[in-house]
PDB file of N, CA and C in Angstrom:
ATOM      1  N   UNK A   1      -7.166  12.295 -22.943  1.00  0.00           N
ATOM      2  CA  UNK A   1      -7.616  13.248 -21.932  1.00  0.00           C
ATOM      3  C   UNK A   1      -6.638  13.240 -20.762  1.00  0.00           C
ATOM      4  N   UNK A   2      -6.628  14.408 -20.412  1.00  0.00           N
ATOM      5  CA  UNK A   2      -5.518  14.533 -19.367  1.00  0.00           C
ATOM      6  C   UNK A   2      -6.486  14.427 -17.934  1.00  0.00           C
ATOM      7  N   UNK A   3      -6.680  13.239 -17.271  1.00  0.00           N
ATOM      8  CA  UNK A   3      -7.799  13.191 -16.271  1.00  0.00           C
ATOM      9  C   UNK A   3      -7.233  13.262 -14.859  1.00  0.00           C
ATOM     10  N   UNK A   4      -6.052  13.581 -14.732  1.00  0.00           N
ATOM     11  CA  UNK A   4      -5.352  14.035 -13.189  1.00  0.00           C
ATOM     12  C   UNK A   4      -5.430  15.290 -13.243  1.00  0.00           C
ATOM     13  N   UNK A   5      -5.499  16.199 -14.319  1.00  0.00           N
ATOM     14  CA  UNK A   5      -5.885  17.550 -14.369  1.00  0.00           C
ATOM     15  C   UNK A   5      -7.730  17.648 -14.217  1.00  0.00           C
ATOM     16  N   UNK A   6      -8.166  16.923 -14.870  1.00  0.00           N
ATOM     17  CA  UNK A   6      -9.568  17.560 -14.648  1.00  0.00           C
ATOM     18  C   UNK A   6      -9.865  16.843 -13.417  1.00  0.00           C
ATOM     19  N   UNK A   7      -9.718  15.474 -12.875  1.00  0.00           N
ATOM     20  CA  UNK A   7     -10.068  15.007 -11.700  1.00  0.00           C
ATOM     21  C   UNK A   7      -9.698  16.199 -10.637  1.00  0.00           C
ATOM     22  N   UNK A   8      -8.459  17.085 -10.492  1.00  0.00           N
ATOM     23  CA  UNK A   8      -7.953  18.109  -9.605  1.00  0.00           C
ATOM     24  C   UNK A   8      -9.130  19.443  -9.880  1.00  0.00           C
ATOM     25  N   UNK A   9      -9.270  19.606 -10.975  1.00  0.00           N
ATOM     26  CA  UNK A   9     -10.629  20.341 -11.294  1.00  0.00           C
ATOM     27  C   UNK A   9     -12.112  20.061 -10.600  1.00  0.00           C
ATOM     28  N   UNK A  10     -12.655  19.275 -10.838  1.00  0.00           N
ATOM     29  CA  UNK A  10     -13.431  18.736 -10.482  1.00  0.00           C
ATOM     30  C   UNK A  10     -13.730  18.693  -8.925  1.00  0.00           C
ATOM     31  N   UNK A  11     -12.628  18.493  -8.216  1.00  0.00           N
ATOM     32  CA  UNK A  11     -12.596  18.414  -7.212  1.00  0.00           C
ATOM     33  C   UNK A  11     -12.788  19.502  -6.241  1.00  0.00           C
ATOM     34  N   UNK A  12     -11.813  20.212  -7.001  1.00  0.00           N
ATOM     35  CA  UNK A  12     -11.963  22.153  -6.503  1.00  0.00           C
ATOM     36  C   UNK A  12     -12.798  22.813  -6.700  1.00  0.00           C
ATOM     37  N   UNK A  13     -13.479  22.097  -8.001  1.00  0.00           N
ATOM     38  CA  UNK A  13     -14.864  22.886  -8.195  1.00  0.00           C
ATOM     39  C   UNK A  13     -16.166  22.621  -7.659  1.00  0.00           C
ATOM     40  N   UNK A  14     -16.156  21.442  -6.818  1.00  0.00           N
ATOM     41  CA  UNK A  14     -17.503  20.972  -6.198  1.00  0.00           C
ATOM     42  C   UNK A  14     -16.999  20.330  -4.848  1.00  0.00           C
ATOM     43  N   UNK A  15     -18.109  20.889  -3.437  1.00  0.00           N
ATOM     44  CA  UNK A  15     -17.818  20.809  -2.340  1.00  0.00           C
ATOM     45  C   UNK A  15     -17.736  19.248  -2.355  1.00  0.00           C
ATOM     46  N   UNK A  16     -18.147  18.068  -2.560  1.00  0.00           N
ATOM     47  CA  UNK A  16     -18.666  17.082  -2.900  1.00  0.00           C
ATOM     48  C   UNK A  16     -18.215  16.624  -4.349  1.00  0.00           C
ATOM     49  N   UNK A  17     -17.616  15.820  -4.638  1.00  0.00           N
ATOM     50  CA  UNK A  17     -17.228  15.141  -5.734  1.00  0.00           C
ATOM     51  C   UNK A  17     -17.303  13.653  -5.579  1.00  0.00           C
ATOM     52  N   UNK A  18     -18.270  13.134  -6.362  1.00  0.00           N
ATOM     53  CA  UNK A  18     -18.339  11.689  -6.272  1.00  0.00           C
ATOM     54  C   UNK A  18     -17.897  11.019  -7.737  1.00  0.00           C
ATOM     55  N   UNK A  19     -17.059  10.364  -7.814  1.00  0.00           N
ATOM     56  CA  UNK A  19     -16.465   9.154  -8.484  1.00  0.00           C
ATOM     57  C   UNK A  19     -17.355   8.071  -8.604  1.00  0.00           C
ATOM     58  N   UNK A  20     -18.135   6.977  -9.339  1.00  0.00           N
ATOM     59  CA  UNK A  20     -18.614   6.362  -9.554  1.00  0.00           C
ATOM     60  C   UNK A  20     -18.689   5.538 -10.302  1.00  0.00           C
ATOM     61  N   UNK A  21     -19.021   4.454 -10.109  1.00  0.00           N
ATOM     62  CA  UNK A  21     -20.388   3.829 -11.629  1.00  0.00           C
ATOM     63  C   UNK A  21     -21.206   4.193 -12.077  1.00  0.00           C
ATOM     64  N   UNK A  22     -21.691   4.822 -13.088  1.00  0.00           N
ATOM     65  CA  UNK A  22     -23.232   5.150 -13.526  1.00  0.00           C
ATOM     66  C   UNK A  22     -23.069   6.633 -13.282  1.00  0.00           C
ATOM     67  N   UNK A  23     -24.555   7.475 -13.141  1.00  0.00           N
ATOM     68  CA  UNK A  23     -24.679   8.794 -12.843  1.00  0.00           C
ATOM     69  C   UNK A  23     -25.190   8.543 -11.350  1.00  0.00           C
ATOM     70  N   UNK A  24     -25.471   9.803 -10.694  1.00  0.00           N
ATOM     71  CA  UNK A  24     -26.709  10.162  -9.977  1.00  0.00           C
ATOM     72  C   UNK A  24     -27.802   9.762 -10.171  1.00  0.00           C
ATOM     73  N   UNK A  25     -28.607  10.207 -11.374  1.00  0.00           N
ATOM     74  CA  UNK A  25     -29.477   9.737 -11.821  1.00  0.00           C
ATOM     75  C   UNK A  25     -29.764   8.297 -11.922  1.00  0.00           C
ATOM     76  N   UNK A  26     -28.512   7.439 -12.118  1.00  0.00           N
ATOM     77  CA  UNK A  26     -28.515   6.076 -12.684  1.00  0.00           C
ATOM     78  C   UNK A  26     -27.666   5.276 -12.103  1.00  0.00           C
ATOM     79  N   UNK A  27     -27.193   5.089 -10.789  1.00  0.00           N
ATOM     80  CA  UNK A  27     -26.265   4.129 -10.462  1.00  0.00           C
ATOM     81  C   UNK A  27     -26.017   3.214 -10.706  1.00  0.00           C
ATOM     82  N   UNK A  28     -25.036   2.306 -11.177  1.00  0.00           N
ATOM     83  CA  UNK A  28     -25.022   1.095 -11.508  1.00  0.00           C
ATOM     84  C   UNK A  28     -24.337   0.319 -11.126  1.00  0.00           C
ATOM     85  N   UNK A  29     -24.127   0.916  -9.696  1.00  0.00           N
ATOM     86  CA  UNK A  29     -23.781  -0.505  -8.752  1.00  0.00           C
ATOM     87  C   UNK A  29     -24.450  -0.028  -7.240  1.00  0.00           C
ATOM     88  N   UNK A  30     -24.498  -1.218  -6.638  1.00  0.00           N
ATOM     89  CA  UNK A  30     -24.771  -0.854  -5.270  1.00  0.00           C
ATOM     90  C   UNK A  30     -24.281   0.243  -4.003  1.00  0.00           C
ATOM     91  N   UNK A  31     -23.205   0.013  -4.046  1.00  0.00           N
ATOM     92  CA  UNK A  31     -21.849   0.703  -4.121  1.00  0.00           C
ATOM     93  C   UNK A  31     -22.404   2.302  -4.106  1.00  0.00           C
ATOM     94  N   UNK A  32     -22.232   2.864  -5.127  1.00  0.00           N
ATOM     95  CA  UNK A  32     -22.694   3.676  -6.012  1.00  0.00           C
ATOM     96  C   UNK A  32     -23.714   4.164  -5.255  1.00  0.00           C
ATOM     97  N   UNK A  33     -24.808   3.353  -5.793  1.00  0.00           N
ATOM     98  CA  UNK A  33     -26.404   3.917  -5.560  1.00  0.00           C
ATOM     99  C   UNK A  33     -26.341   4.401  -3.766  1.00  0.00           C
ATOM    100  N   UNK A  34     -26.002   3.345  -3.031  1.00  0.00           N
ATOM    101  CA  UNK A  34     -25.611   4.001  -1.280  1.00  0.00           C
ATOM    102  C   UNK A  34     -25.657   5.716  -1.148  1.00  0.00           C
ATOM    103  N   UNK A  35     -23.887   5.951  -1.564  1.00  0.00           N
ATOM    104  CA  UNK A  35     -23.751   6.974  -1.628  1.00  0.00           C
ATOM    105  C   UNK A  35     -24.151   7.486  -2.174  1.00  0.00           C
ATOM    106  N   UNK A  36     -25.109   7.397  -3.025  1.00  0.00           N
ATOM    107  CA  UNK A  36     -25.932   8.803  -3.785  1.00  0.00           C
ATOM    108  C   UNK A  36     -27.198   8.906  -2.647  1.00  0.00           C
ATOM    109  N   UNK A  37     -28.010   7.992  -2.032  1.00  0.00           N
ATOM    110  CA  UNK A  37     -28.878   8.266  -1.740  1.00  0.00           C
ATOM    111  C   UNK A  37     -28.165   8.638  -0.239  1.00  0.00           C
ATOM    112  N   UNK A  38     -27.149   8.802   0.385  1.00  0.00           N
ATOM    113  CA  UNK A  38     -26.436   9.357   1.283  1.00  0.00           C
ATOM    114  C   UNK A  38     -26.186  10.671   1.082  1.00  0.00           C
ATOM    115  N   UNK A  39     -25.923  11.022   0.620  1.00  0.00           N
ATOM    116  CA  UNK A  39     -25.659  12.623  -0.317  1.00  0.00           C
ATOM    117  C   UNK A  39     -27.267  13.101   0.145  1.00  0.00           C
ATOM    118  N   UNK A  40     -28.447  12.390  -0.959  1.00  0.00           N
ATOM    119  CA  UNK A  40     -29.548  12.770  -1.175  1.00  0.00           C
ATOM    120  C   UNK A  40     -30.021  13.049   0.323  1.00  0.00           C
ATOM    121  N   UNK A  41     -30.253  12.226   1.428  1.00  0.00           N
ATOM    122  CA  UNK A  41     -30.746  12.841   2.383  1.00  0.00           C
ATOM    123  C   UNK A  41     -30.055  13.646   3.112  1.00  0.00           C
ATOM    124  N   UNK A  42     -28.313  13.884   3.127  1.00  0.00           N
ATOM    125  CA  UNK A  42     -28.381  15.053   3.760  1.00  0.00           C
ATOM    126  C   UNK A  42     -28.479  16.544   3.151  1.00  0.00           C
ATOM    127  N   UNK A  43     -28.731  16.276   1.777  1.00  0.00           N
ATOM    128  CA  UNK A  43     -29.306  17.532   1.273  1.00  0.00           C
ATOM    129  C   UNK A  43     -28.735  18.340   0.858  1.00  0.00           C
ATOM    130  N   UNK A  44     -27.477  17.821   0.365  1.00  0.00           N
ATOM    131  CA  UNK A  44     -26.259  18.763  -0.284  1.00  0.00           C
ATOM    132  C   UNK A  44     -25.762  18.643  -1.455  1.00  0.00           C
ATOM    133  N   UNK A  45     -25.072  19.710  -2.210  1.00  0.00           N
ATOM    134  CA  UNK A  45     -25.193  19.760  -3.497  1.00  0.00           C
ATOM    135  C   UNK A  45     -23.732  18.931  -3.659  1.00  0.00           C
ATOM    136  N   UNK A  46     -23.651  18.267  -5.137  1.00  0.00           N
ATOM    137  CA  UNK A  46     -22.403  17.423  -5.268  1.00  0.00           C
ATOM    138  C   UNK A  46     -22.994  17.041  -6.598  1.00  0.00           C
ATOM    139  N   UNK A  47     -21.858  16.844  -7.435  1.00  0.00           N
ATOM    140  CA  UNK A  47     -21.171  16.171  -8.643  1.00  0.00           C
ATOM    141  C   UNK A  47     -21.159  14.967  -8.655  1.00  0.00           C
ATOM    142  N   UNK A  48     -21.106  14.208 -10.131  1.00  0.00           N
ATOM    143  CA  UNK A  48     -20.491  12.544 -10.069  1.00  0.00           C
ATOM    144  C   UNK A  48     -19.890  13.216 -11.512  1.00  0.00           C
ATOM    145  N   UNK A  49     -19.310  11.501 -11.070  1.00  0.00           N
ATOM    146  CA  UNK A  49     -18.567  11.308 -12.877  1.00  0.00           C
ATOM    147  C   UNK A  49     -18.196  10.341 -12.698  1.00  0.00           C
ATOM    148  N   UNK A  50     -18.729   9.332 -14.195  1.00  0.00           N
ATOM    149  CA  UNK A  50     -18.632   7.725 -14.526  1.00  0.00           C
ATOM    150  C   UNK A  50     -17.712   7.564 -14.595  1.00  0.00           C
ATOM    151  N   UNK A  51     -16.796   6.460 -13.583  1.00  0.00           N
ATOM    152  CA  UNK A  51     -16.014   5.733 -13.763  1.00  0.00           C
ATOM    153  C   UNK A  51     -15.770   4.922 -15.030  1.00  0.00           C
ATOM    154  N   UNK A  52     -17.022   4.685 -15.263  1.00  0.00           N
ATOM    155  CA  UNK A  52     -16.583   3.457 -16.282  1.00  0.00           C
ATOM    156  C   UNK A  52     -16.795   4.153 -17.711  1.00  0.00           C
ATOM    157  N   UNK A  53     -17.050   5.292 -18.265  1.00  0.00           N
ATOM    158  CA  UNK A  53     -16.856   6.048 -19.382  1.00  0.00           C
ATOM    159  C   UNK A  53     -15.336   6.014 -19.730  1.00  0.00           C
ATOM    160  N   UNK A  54     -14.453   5.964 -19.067  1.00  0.00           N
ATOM    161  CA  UNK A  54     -12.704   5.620 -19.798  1.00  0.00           C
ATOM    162  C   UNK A  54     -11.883   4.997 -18.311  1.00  0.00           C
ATOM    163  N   UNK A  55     -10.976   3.837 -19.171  1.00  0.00           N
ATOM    164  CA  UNK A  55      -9.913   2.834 -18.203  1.00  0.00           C
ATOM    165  C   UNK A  55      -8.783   4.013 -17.682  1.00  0.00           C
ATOM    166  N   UNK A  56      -8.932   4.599 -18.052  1.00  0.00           N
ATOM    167  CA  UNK A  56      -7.490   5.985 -17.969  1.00  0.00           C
ATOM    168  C   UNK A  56      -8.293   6.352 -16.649  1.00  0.00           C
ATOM    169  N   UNK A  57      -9.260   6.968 -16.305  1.00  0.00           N
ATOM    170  CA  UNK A  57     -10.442   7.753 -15.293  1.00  0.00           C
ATOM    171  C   UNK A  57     -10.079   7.023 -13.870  1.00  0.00           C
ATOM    172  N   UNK A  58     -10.362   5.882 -14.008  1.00  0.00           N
ATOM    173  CA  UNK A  58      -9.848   4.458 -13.541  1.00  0.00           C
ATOM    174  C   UNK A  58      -8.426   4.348 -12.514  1.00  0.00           C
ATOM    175  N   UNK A  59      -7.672   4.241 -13.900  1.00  0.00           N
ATOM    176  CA  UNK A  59      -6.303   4.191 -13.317  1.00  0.00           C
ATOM    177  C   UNK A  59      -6.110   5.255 -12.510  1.00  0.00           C
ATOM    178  N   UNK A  60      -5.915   6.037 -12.925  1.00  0.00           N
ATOM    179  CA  UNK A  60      -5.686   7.427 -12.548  1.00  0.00           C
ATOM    180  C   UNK A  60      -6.352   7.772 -10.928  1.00  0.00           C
ATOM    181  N   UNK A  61      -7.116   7.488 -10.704  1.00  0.00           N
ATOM    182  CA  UNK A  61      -7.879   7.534  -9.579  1.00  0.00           C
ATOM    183  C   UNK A  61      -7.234   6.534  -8.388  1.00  0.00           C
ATOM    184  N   UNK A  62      -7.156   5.330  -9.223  1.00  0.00           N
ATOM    185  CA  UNK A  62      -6.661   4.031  -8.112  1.00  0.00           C
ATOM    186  C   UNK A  62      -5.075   4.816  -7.441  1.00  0.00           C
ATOM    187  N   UNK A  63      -4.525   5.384  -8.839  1.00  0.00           N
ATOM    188  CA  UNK A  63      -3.013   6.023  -8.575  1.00  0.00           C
ATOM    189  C   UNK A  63      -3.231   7.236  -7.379  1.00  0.00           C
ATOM    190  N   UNK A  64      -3.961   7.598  -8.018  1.00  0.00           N
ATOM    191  CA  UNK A  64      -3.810   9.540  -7.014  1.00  0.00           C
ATOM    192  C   UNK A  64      -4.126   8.938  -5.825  1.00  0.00           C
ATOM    193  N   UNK A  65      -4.832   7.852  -5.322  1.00  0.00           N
ATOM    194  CA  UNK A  65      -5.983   7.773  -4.054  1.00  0.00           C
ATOM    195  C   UNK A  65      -5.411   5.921  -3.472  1.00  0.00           C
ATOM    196  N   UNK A  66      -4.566   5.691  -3.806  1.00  0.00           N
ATOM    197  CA  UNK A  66      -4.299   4.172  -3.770  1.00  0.00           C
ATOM    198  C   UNK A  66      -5.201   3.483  -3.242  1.00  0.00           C
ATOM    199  N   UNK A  67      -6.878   3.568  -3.824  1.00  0.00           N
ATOM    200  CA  UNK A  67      -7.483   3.121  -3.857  1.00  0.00           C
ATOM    201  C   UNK A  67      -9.013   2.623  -5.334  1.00  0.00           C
ATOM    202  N   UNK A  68      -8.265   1.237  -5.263  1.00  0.00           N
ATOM    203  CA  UNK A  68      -8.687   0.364  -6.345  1.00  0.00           C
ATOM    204  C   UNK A  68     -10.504   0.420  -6.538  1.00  0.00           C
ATOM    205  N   UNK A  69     -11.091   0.720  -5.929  1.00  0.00           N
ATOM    206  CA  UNK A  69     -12.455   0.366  -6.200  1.00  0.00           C
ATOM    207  C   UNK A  69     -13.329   1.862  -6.471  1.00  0.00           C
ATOM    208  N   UNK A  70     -14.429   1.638  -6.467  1.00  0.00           N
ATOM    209  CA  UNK A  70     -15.246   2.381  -7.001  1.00  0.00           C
ATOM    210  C   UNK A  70     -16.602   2.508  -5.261  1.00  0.00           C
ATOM    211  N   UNK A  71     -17.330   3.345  -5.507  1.00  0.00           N
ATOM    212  CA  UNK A  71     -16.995   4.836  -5.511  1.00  0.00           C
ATOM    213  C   UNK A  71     -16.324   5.345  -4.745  1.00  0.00           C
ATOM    214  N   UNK A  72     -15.270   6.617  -5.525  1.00  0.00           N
ATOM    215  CA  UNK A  72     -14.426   7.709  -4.785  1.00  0.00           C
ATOM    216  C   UNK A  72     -15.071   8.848  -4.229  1.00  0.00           C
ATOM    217  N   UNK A  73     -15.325   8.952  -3.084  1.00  0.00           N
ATOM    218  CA  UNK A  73     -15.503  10.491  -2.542  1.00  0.00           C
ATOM    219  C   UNK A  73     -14.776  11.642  -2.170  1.00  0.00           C
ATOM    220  N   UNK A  74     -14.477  12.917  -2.406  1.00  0.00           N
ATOM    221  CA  UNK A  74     -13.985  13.610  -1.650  1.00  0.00           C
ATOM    222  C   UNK A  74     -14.961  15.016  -1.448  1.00  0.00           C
ATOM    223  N   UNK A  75     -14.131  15.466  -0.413  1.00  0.00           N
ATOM    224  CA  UNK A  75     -15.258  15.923   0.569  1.00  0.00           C
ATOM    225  C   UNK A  75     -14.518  17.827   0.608  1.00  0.00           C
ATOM    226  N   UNK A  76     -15.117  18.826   0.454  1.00  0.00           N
ATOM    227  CA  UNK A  76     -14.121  19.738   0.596  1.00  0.00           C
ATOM    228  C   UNK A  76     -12.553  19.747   0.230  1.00  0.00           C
ATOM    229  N   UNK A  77     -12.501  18.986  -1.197  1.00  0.00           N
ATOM    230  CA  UNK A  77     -11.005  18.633  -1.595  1.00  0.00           C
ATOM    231  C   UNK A  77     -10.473  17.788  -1.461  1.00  0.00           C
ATOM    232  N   UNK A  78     -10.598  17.329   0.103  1.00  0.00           N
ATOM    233  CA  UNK A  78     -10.104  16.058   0.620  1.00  0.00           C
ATOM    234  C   UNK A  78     -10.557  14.136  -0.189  1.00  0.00           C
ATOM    235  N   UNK A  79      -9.581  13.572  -0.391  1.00  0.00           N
ATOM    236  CA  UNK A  79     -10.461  12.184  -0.257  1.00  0.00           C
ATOM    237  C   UNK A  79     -10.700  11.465   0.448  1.00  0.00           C
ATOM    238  N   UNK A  80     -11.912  11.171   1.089  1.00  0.00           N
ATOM    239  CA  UNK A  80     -12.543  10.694   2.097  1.00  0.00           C
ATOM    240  C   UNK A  80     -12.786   8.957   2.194  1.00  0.00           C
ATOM    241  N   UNK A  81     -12.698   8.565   0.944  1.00  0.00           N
ATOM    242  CA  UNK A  81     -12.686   6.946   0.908  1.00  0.00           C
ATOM    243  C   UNK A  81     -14.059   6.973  -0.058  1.00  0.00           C
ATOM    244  N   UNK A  82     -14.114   5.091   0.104  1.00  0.00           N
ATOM    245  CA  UNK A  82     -15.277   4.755  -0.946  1.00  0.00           C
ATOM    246  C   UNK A  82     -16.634   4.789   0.559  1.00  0.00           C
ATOM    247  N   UNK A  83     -17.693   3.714  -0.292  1.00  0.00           N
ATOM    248  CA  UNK A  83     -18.897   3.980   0.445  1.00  0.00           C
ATOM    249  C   UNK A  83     -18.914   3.147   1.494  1.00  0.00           C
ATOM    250  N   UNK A  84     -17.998   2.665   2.044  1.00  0.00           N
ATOM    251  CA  UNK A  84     -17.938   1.979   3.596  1.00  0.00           C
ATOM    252  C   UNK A  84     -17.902   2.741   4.403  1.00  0.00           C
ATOM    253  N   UNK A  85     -16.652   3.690   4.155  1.00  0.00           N
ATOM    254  CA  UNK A  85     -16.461   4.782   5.055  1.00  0.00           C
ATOM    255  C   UNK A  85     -17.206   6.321   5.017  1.00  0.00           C
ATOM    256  N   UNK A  86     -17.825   6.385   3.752  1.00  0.00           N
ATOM    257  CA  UNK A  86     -18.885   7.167   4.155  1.00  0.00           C
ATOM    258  C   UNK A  86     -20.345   6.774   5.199  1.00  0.00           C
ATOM    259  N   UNK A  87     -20.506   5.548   4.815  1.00  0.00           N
ATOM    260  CA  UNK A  87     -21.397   5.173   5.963  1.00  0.00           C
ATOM    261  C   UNK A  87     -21.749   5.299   6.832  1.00  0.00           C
ATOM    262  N   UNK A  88     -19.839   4.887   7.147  1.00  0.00           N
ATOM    263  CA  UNK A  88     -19.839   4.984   8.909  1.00  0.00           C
ATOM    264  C   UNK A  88     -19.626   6.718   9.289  1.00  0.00           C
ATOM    265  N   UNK A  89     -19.396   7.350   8.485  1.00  0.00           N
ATOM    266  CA  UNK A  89     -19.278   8.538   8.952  1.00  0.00           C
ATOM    267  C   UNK A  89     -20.538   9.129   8.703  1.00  0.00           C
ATOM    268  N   UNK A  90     -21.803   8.871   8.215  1.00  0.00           N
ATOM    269  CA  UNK A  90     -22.961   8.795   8.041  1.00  0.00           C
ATOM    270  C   UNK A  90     -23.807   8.832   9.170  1.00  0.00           C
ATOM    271  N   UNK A  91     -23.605   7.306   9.377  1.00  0.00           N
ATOM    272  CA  UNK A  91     -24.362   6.782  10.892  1.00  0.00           C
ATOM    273  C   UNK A  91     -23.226   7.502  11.968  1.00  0.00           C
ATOM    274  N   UNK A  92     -22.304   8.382  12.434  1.00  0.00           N
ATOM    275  CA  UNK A  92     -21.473   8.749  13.528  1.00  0.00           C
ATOM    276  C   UNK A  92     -21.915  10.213  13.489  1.00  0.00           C
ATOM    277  N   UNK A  93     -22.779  10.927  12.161  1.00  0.00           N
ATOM    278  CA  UNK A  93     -23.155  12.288  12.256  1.00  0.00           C
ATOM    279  C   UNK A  93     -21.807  12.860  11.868  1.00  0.00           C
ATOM    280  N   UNK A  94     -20.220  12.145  11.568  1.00  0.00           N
ATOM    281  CA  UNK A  94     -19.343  13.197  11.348  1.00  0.00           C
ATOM    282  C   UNK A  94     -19.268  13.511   9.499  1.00  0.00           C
ATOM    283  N   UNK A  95     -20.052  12.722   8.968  1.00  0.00           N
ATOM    284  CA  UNK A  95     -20.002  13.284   7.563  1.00  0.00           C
ATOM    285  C   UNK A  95     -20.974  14.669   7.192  1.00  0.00           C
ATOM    286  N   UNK A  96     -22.502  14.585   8.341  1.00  0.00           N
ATOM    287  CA  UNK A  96     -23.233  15.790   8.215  1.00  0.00           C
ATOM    288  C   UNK A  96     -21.967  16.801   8.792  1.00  0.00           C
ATOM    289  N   UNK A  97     -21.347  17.120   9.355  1.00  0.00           N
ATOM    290  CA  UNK A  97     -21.040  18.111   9.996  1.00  0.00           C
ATOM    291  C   UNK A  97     -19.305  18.850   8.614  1.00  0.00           C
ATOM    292  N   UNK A  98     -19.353  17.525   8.334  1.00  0.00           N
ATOM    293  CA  UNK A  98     -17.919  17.562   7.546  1.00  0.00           C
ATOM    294  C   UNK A  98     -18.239  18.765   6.004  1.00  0.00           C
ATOM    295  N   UNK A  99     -20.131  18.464   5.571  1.00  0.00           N
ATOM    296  CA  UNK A  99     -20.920  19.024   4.370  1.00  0.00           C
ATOM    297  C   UNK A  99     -21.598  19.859   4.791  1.00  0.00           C
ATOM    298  N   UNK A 100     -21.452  20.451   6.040  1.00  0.00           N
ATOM    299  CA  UNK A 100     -22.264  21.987   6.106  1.00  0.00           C
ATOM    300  C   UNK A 100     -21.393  22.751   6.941  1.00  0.00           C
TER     301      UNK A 100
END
């Protein structure tokens, strides 16, 4: 699978693109589960896709984003970081303003 092409897809195609462990539905890390239920209360629509379904997904991600861990956000195209820094942009009100 060519996943720097569909990751660029993916991205363009949803205001919100989350990178993960697990689904939405199913997080399977802490990590993870945060930012979904961060998403969930401010009430906006967004995507995932399992990290851990292929090591290529993985790499590829750590490469484009020189960042090694799990979960990836980007935000209107942009990548915004994992779930530390959504947090804090969470609790500062600049992530609501960044998704509407």
């Amino acid at each position: 699978m060519d996943w720097k092409s569909t990751i660029e897809k993916k991205v363009a195609d949803n205001k919100v693109m989350i990178f993960m462990r697990g689904s939405k539905e199913a997080p399977r890390c802490g990590f993870s589960a945060r930012v979904i239920n961060v998403f969930n209360q401010l009430e906006v629509p967004y995507e995932t896709e399992d990290m851990d379904q292929d090591r290529e997904l993985w790499e590829t991600l750590s490469k484009l984003n020189s960042w090694p861990t799990s979960p990836q956000i980007y935000v209107n195209g942009e990548f915004i970081g994992g779930a530390d820094i959504v947090m804090e942009m969470y609790k500062s009100g600049e992530l609501k303003e960044m998704v509407n």
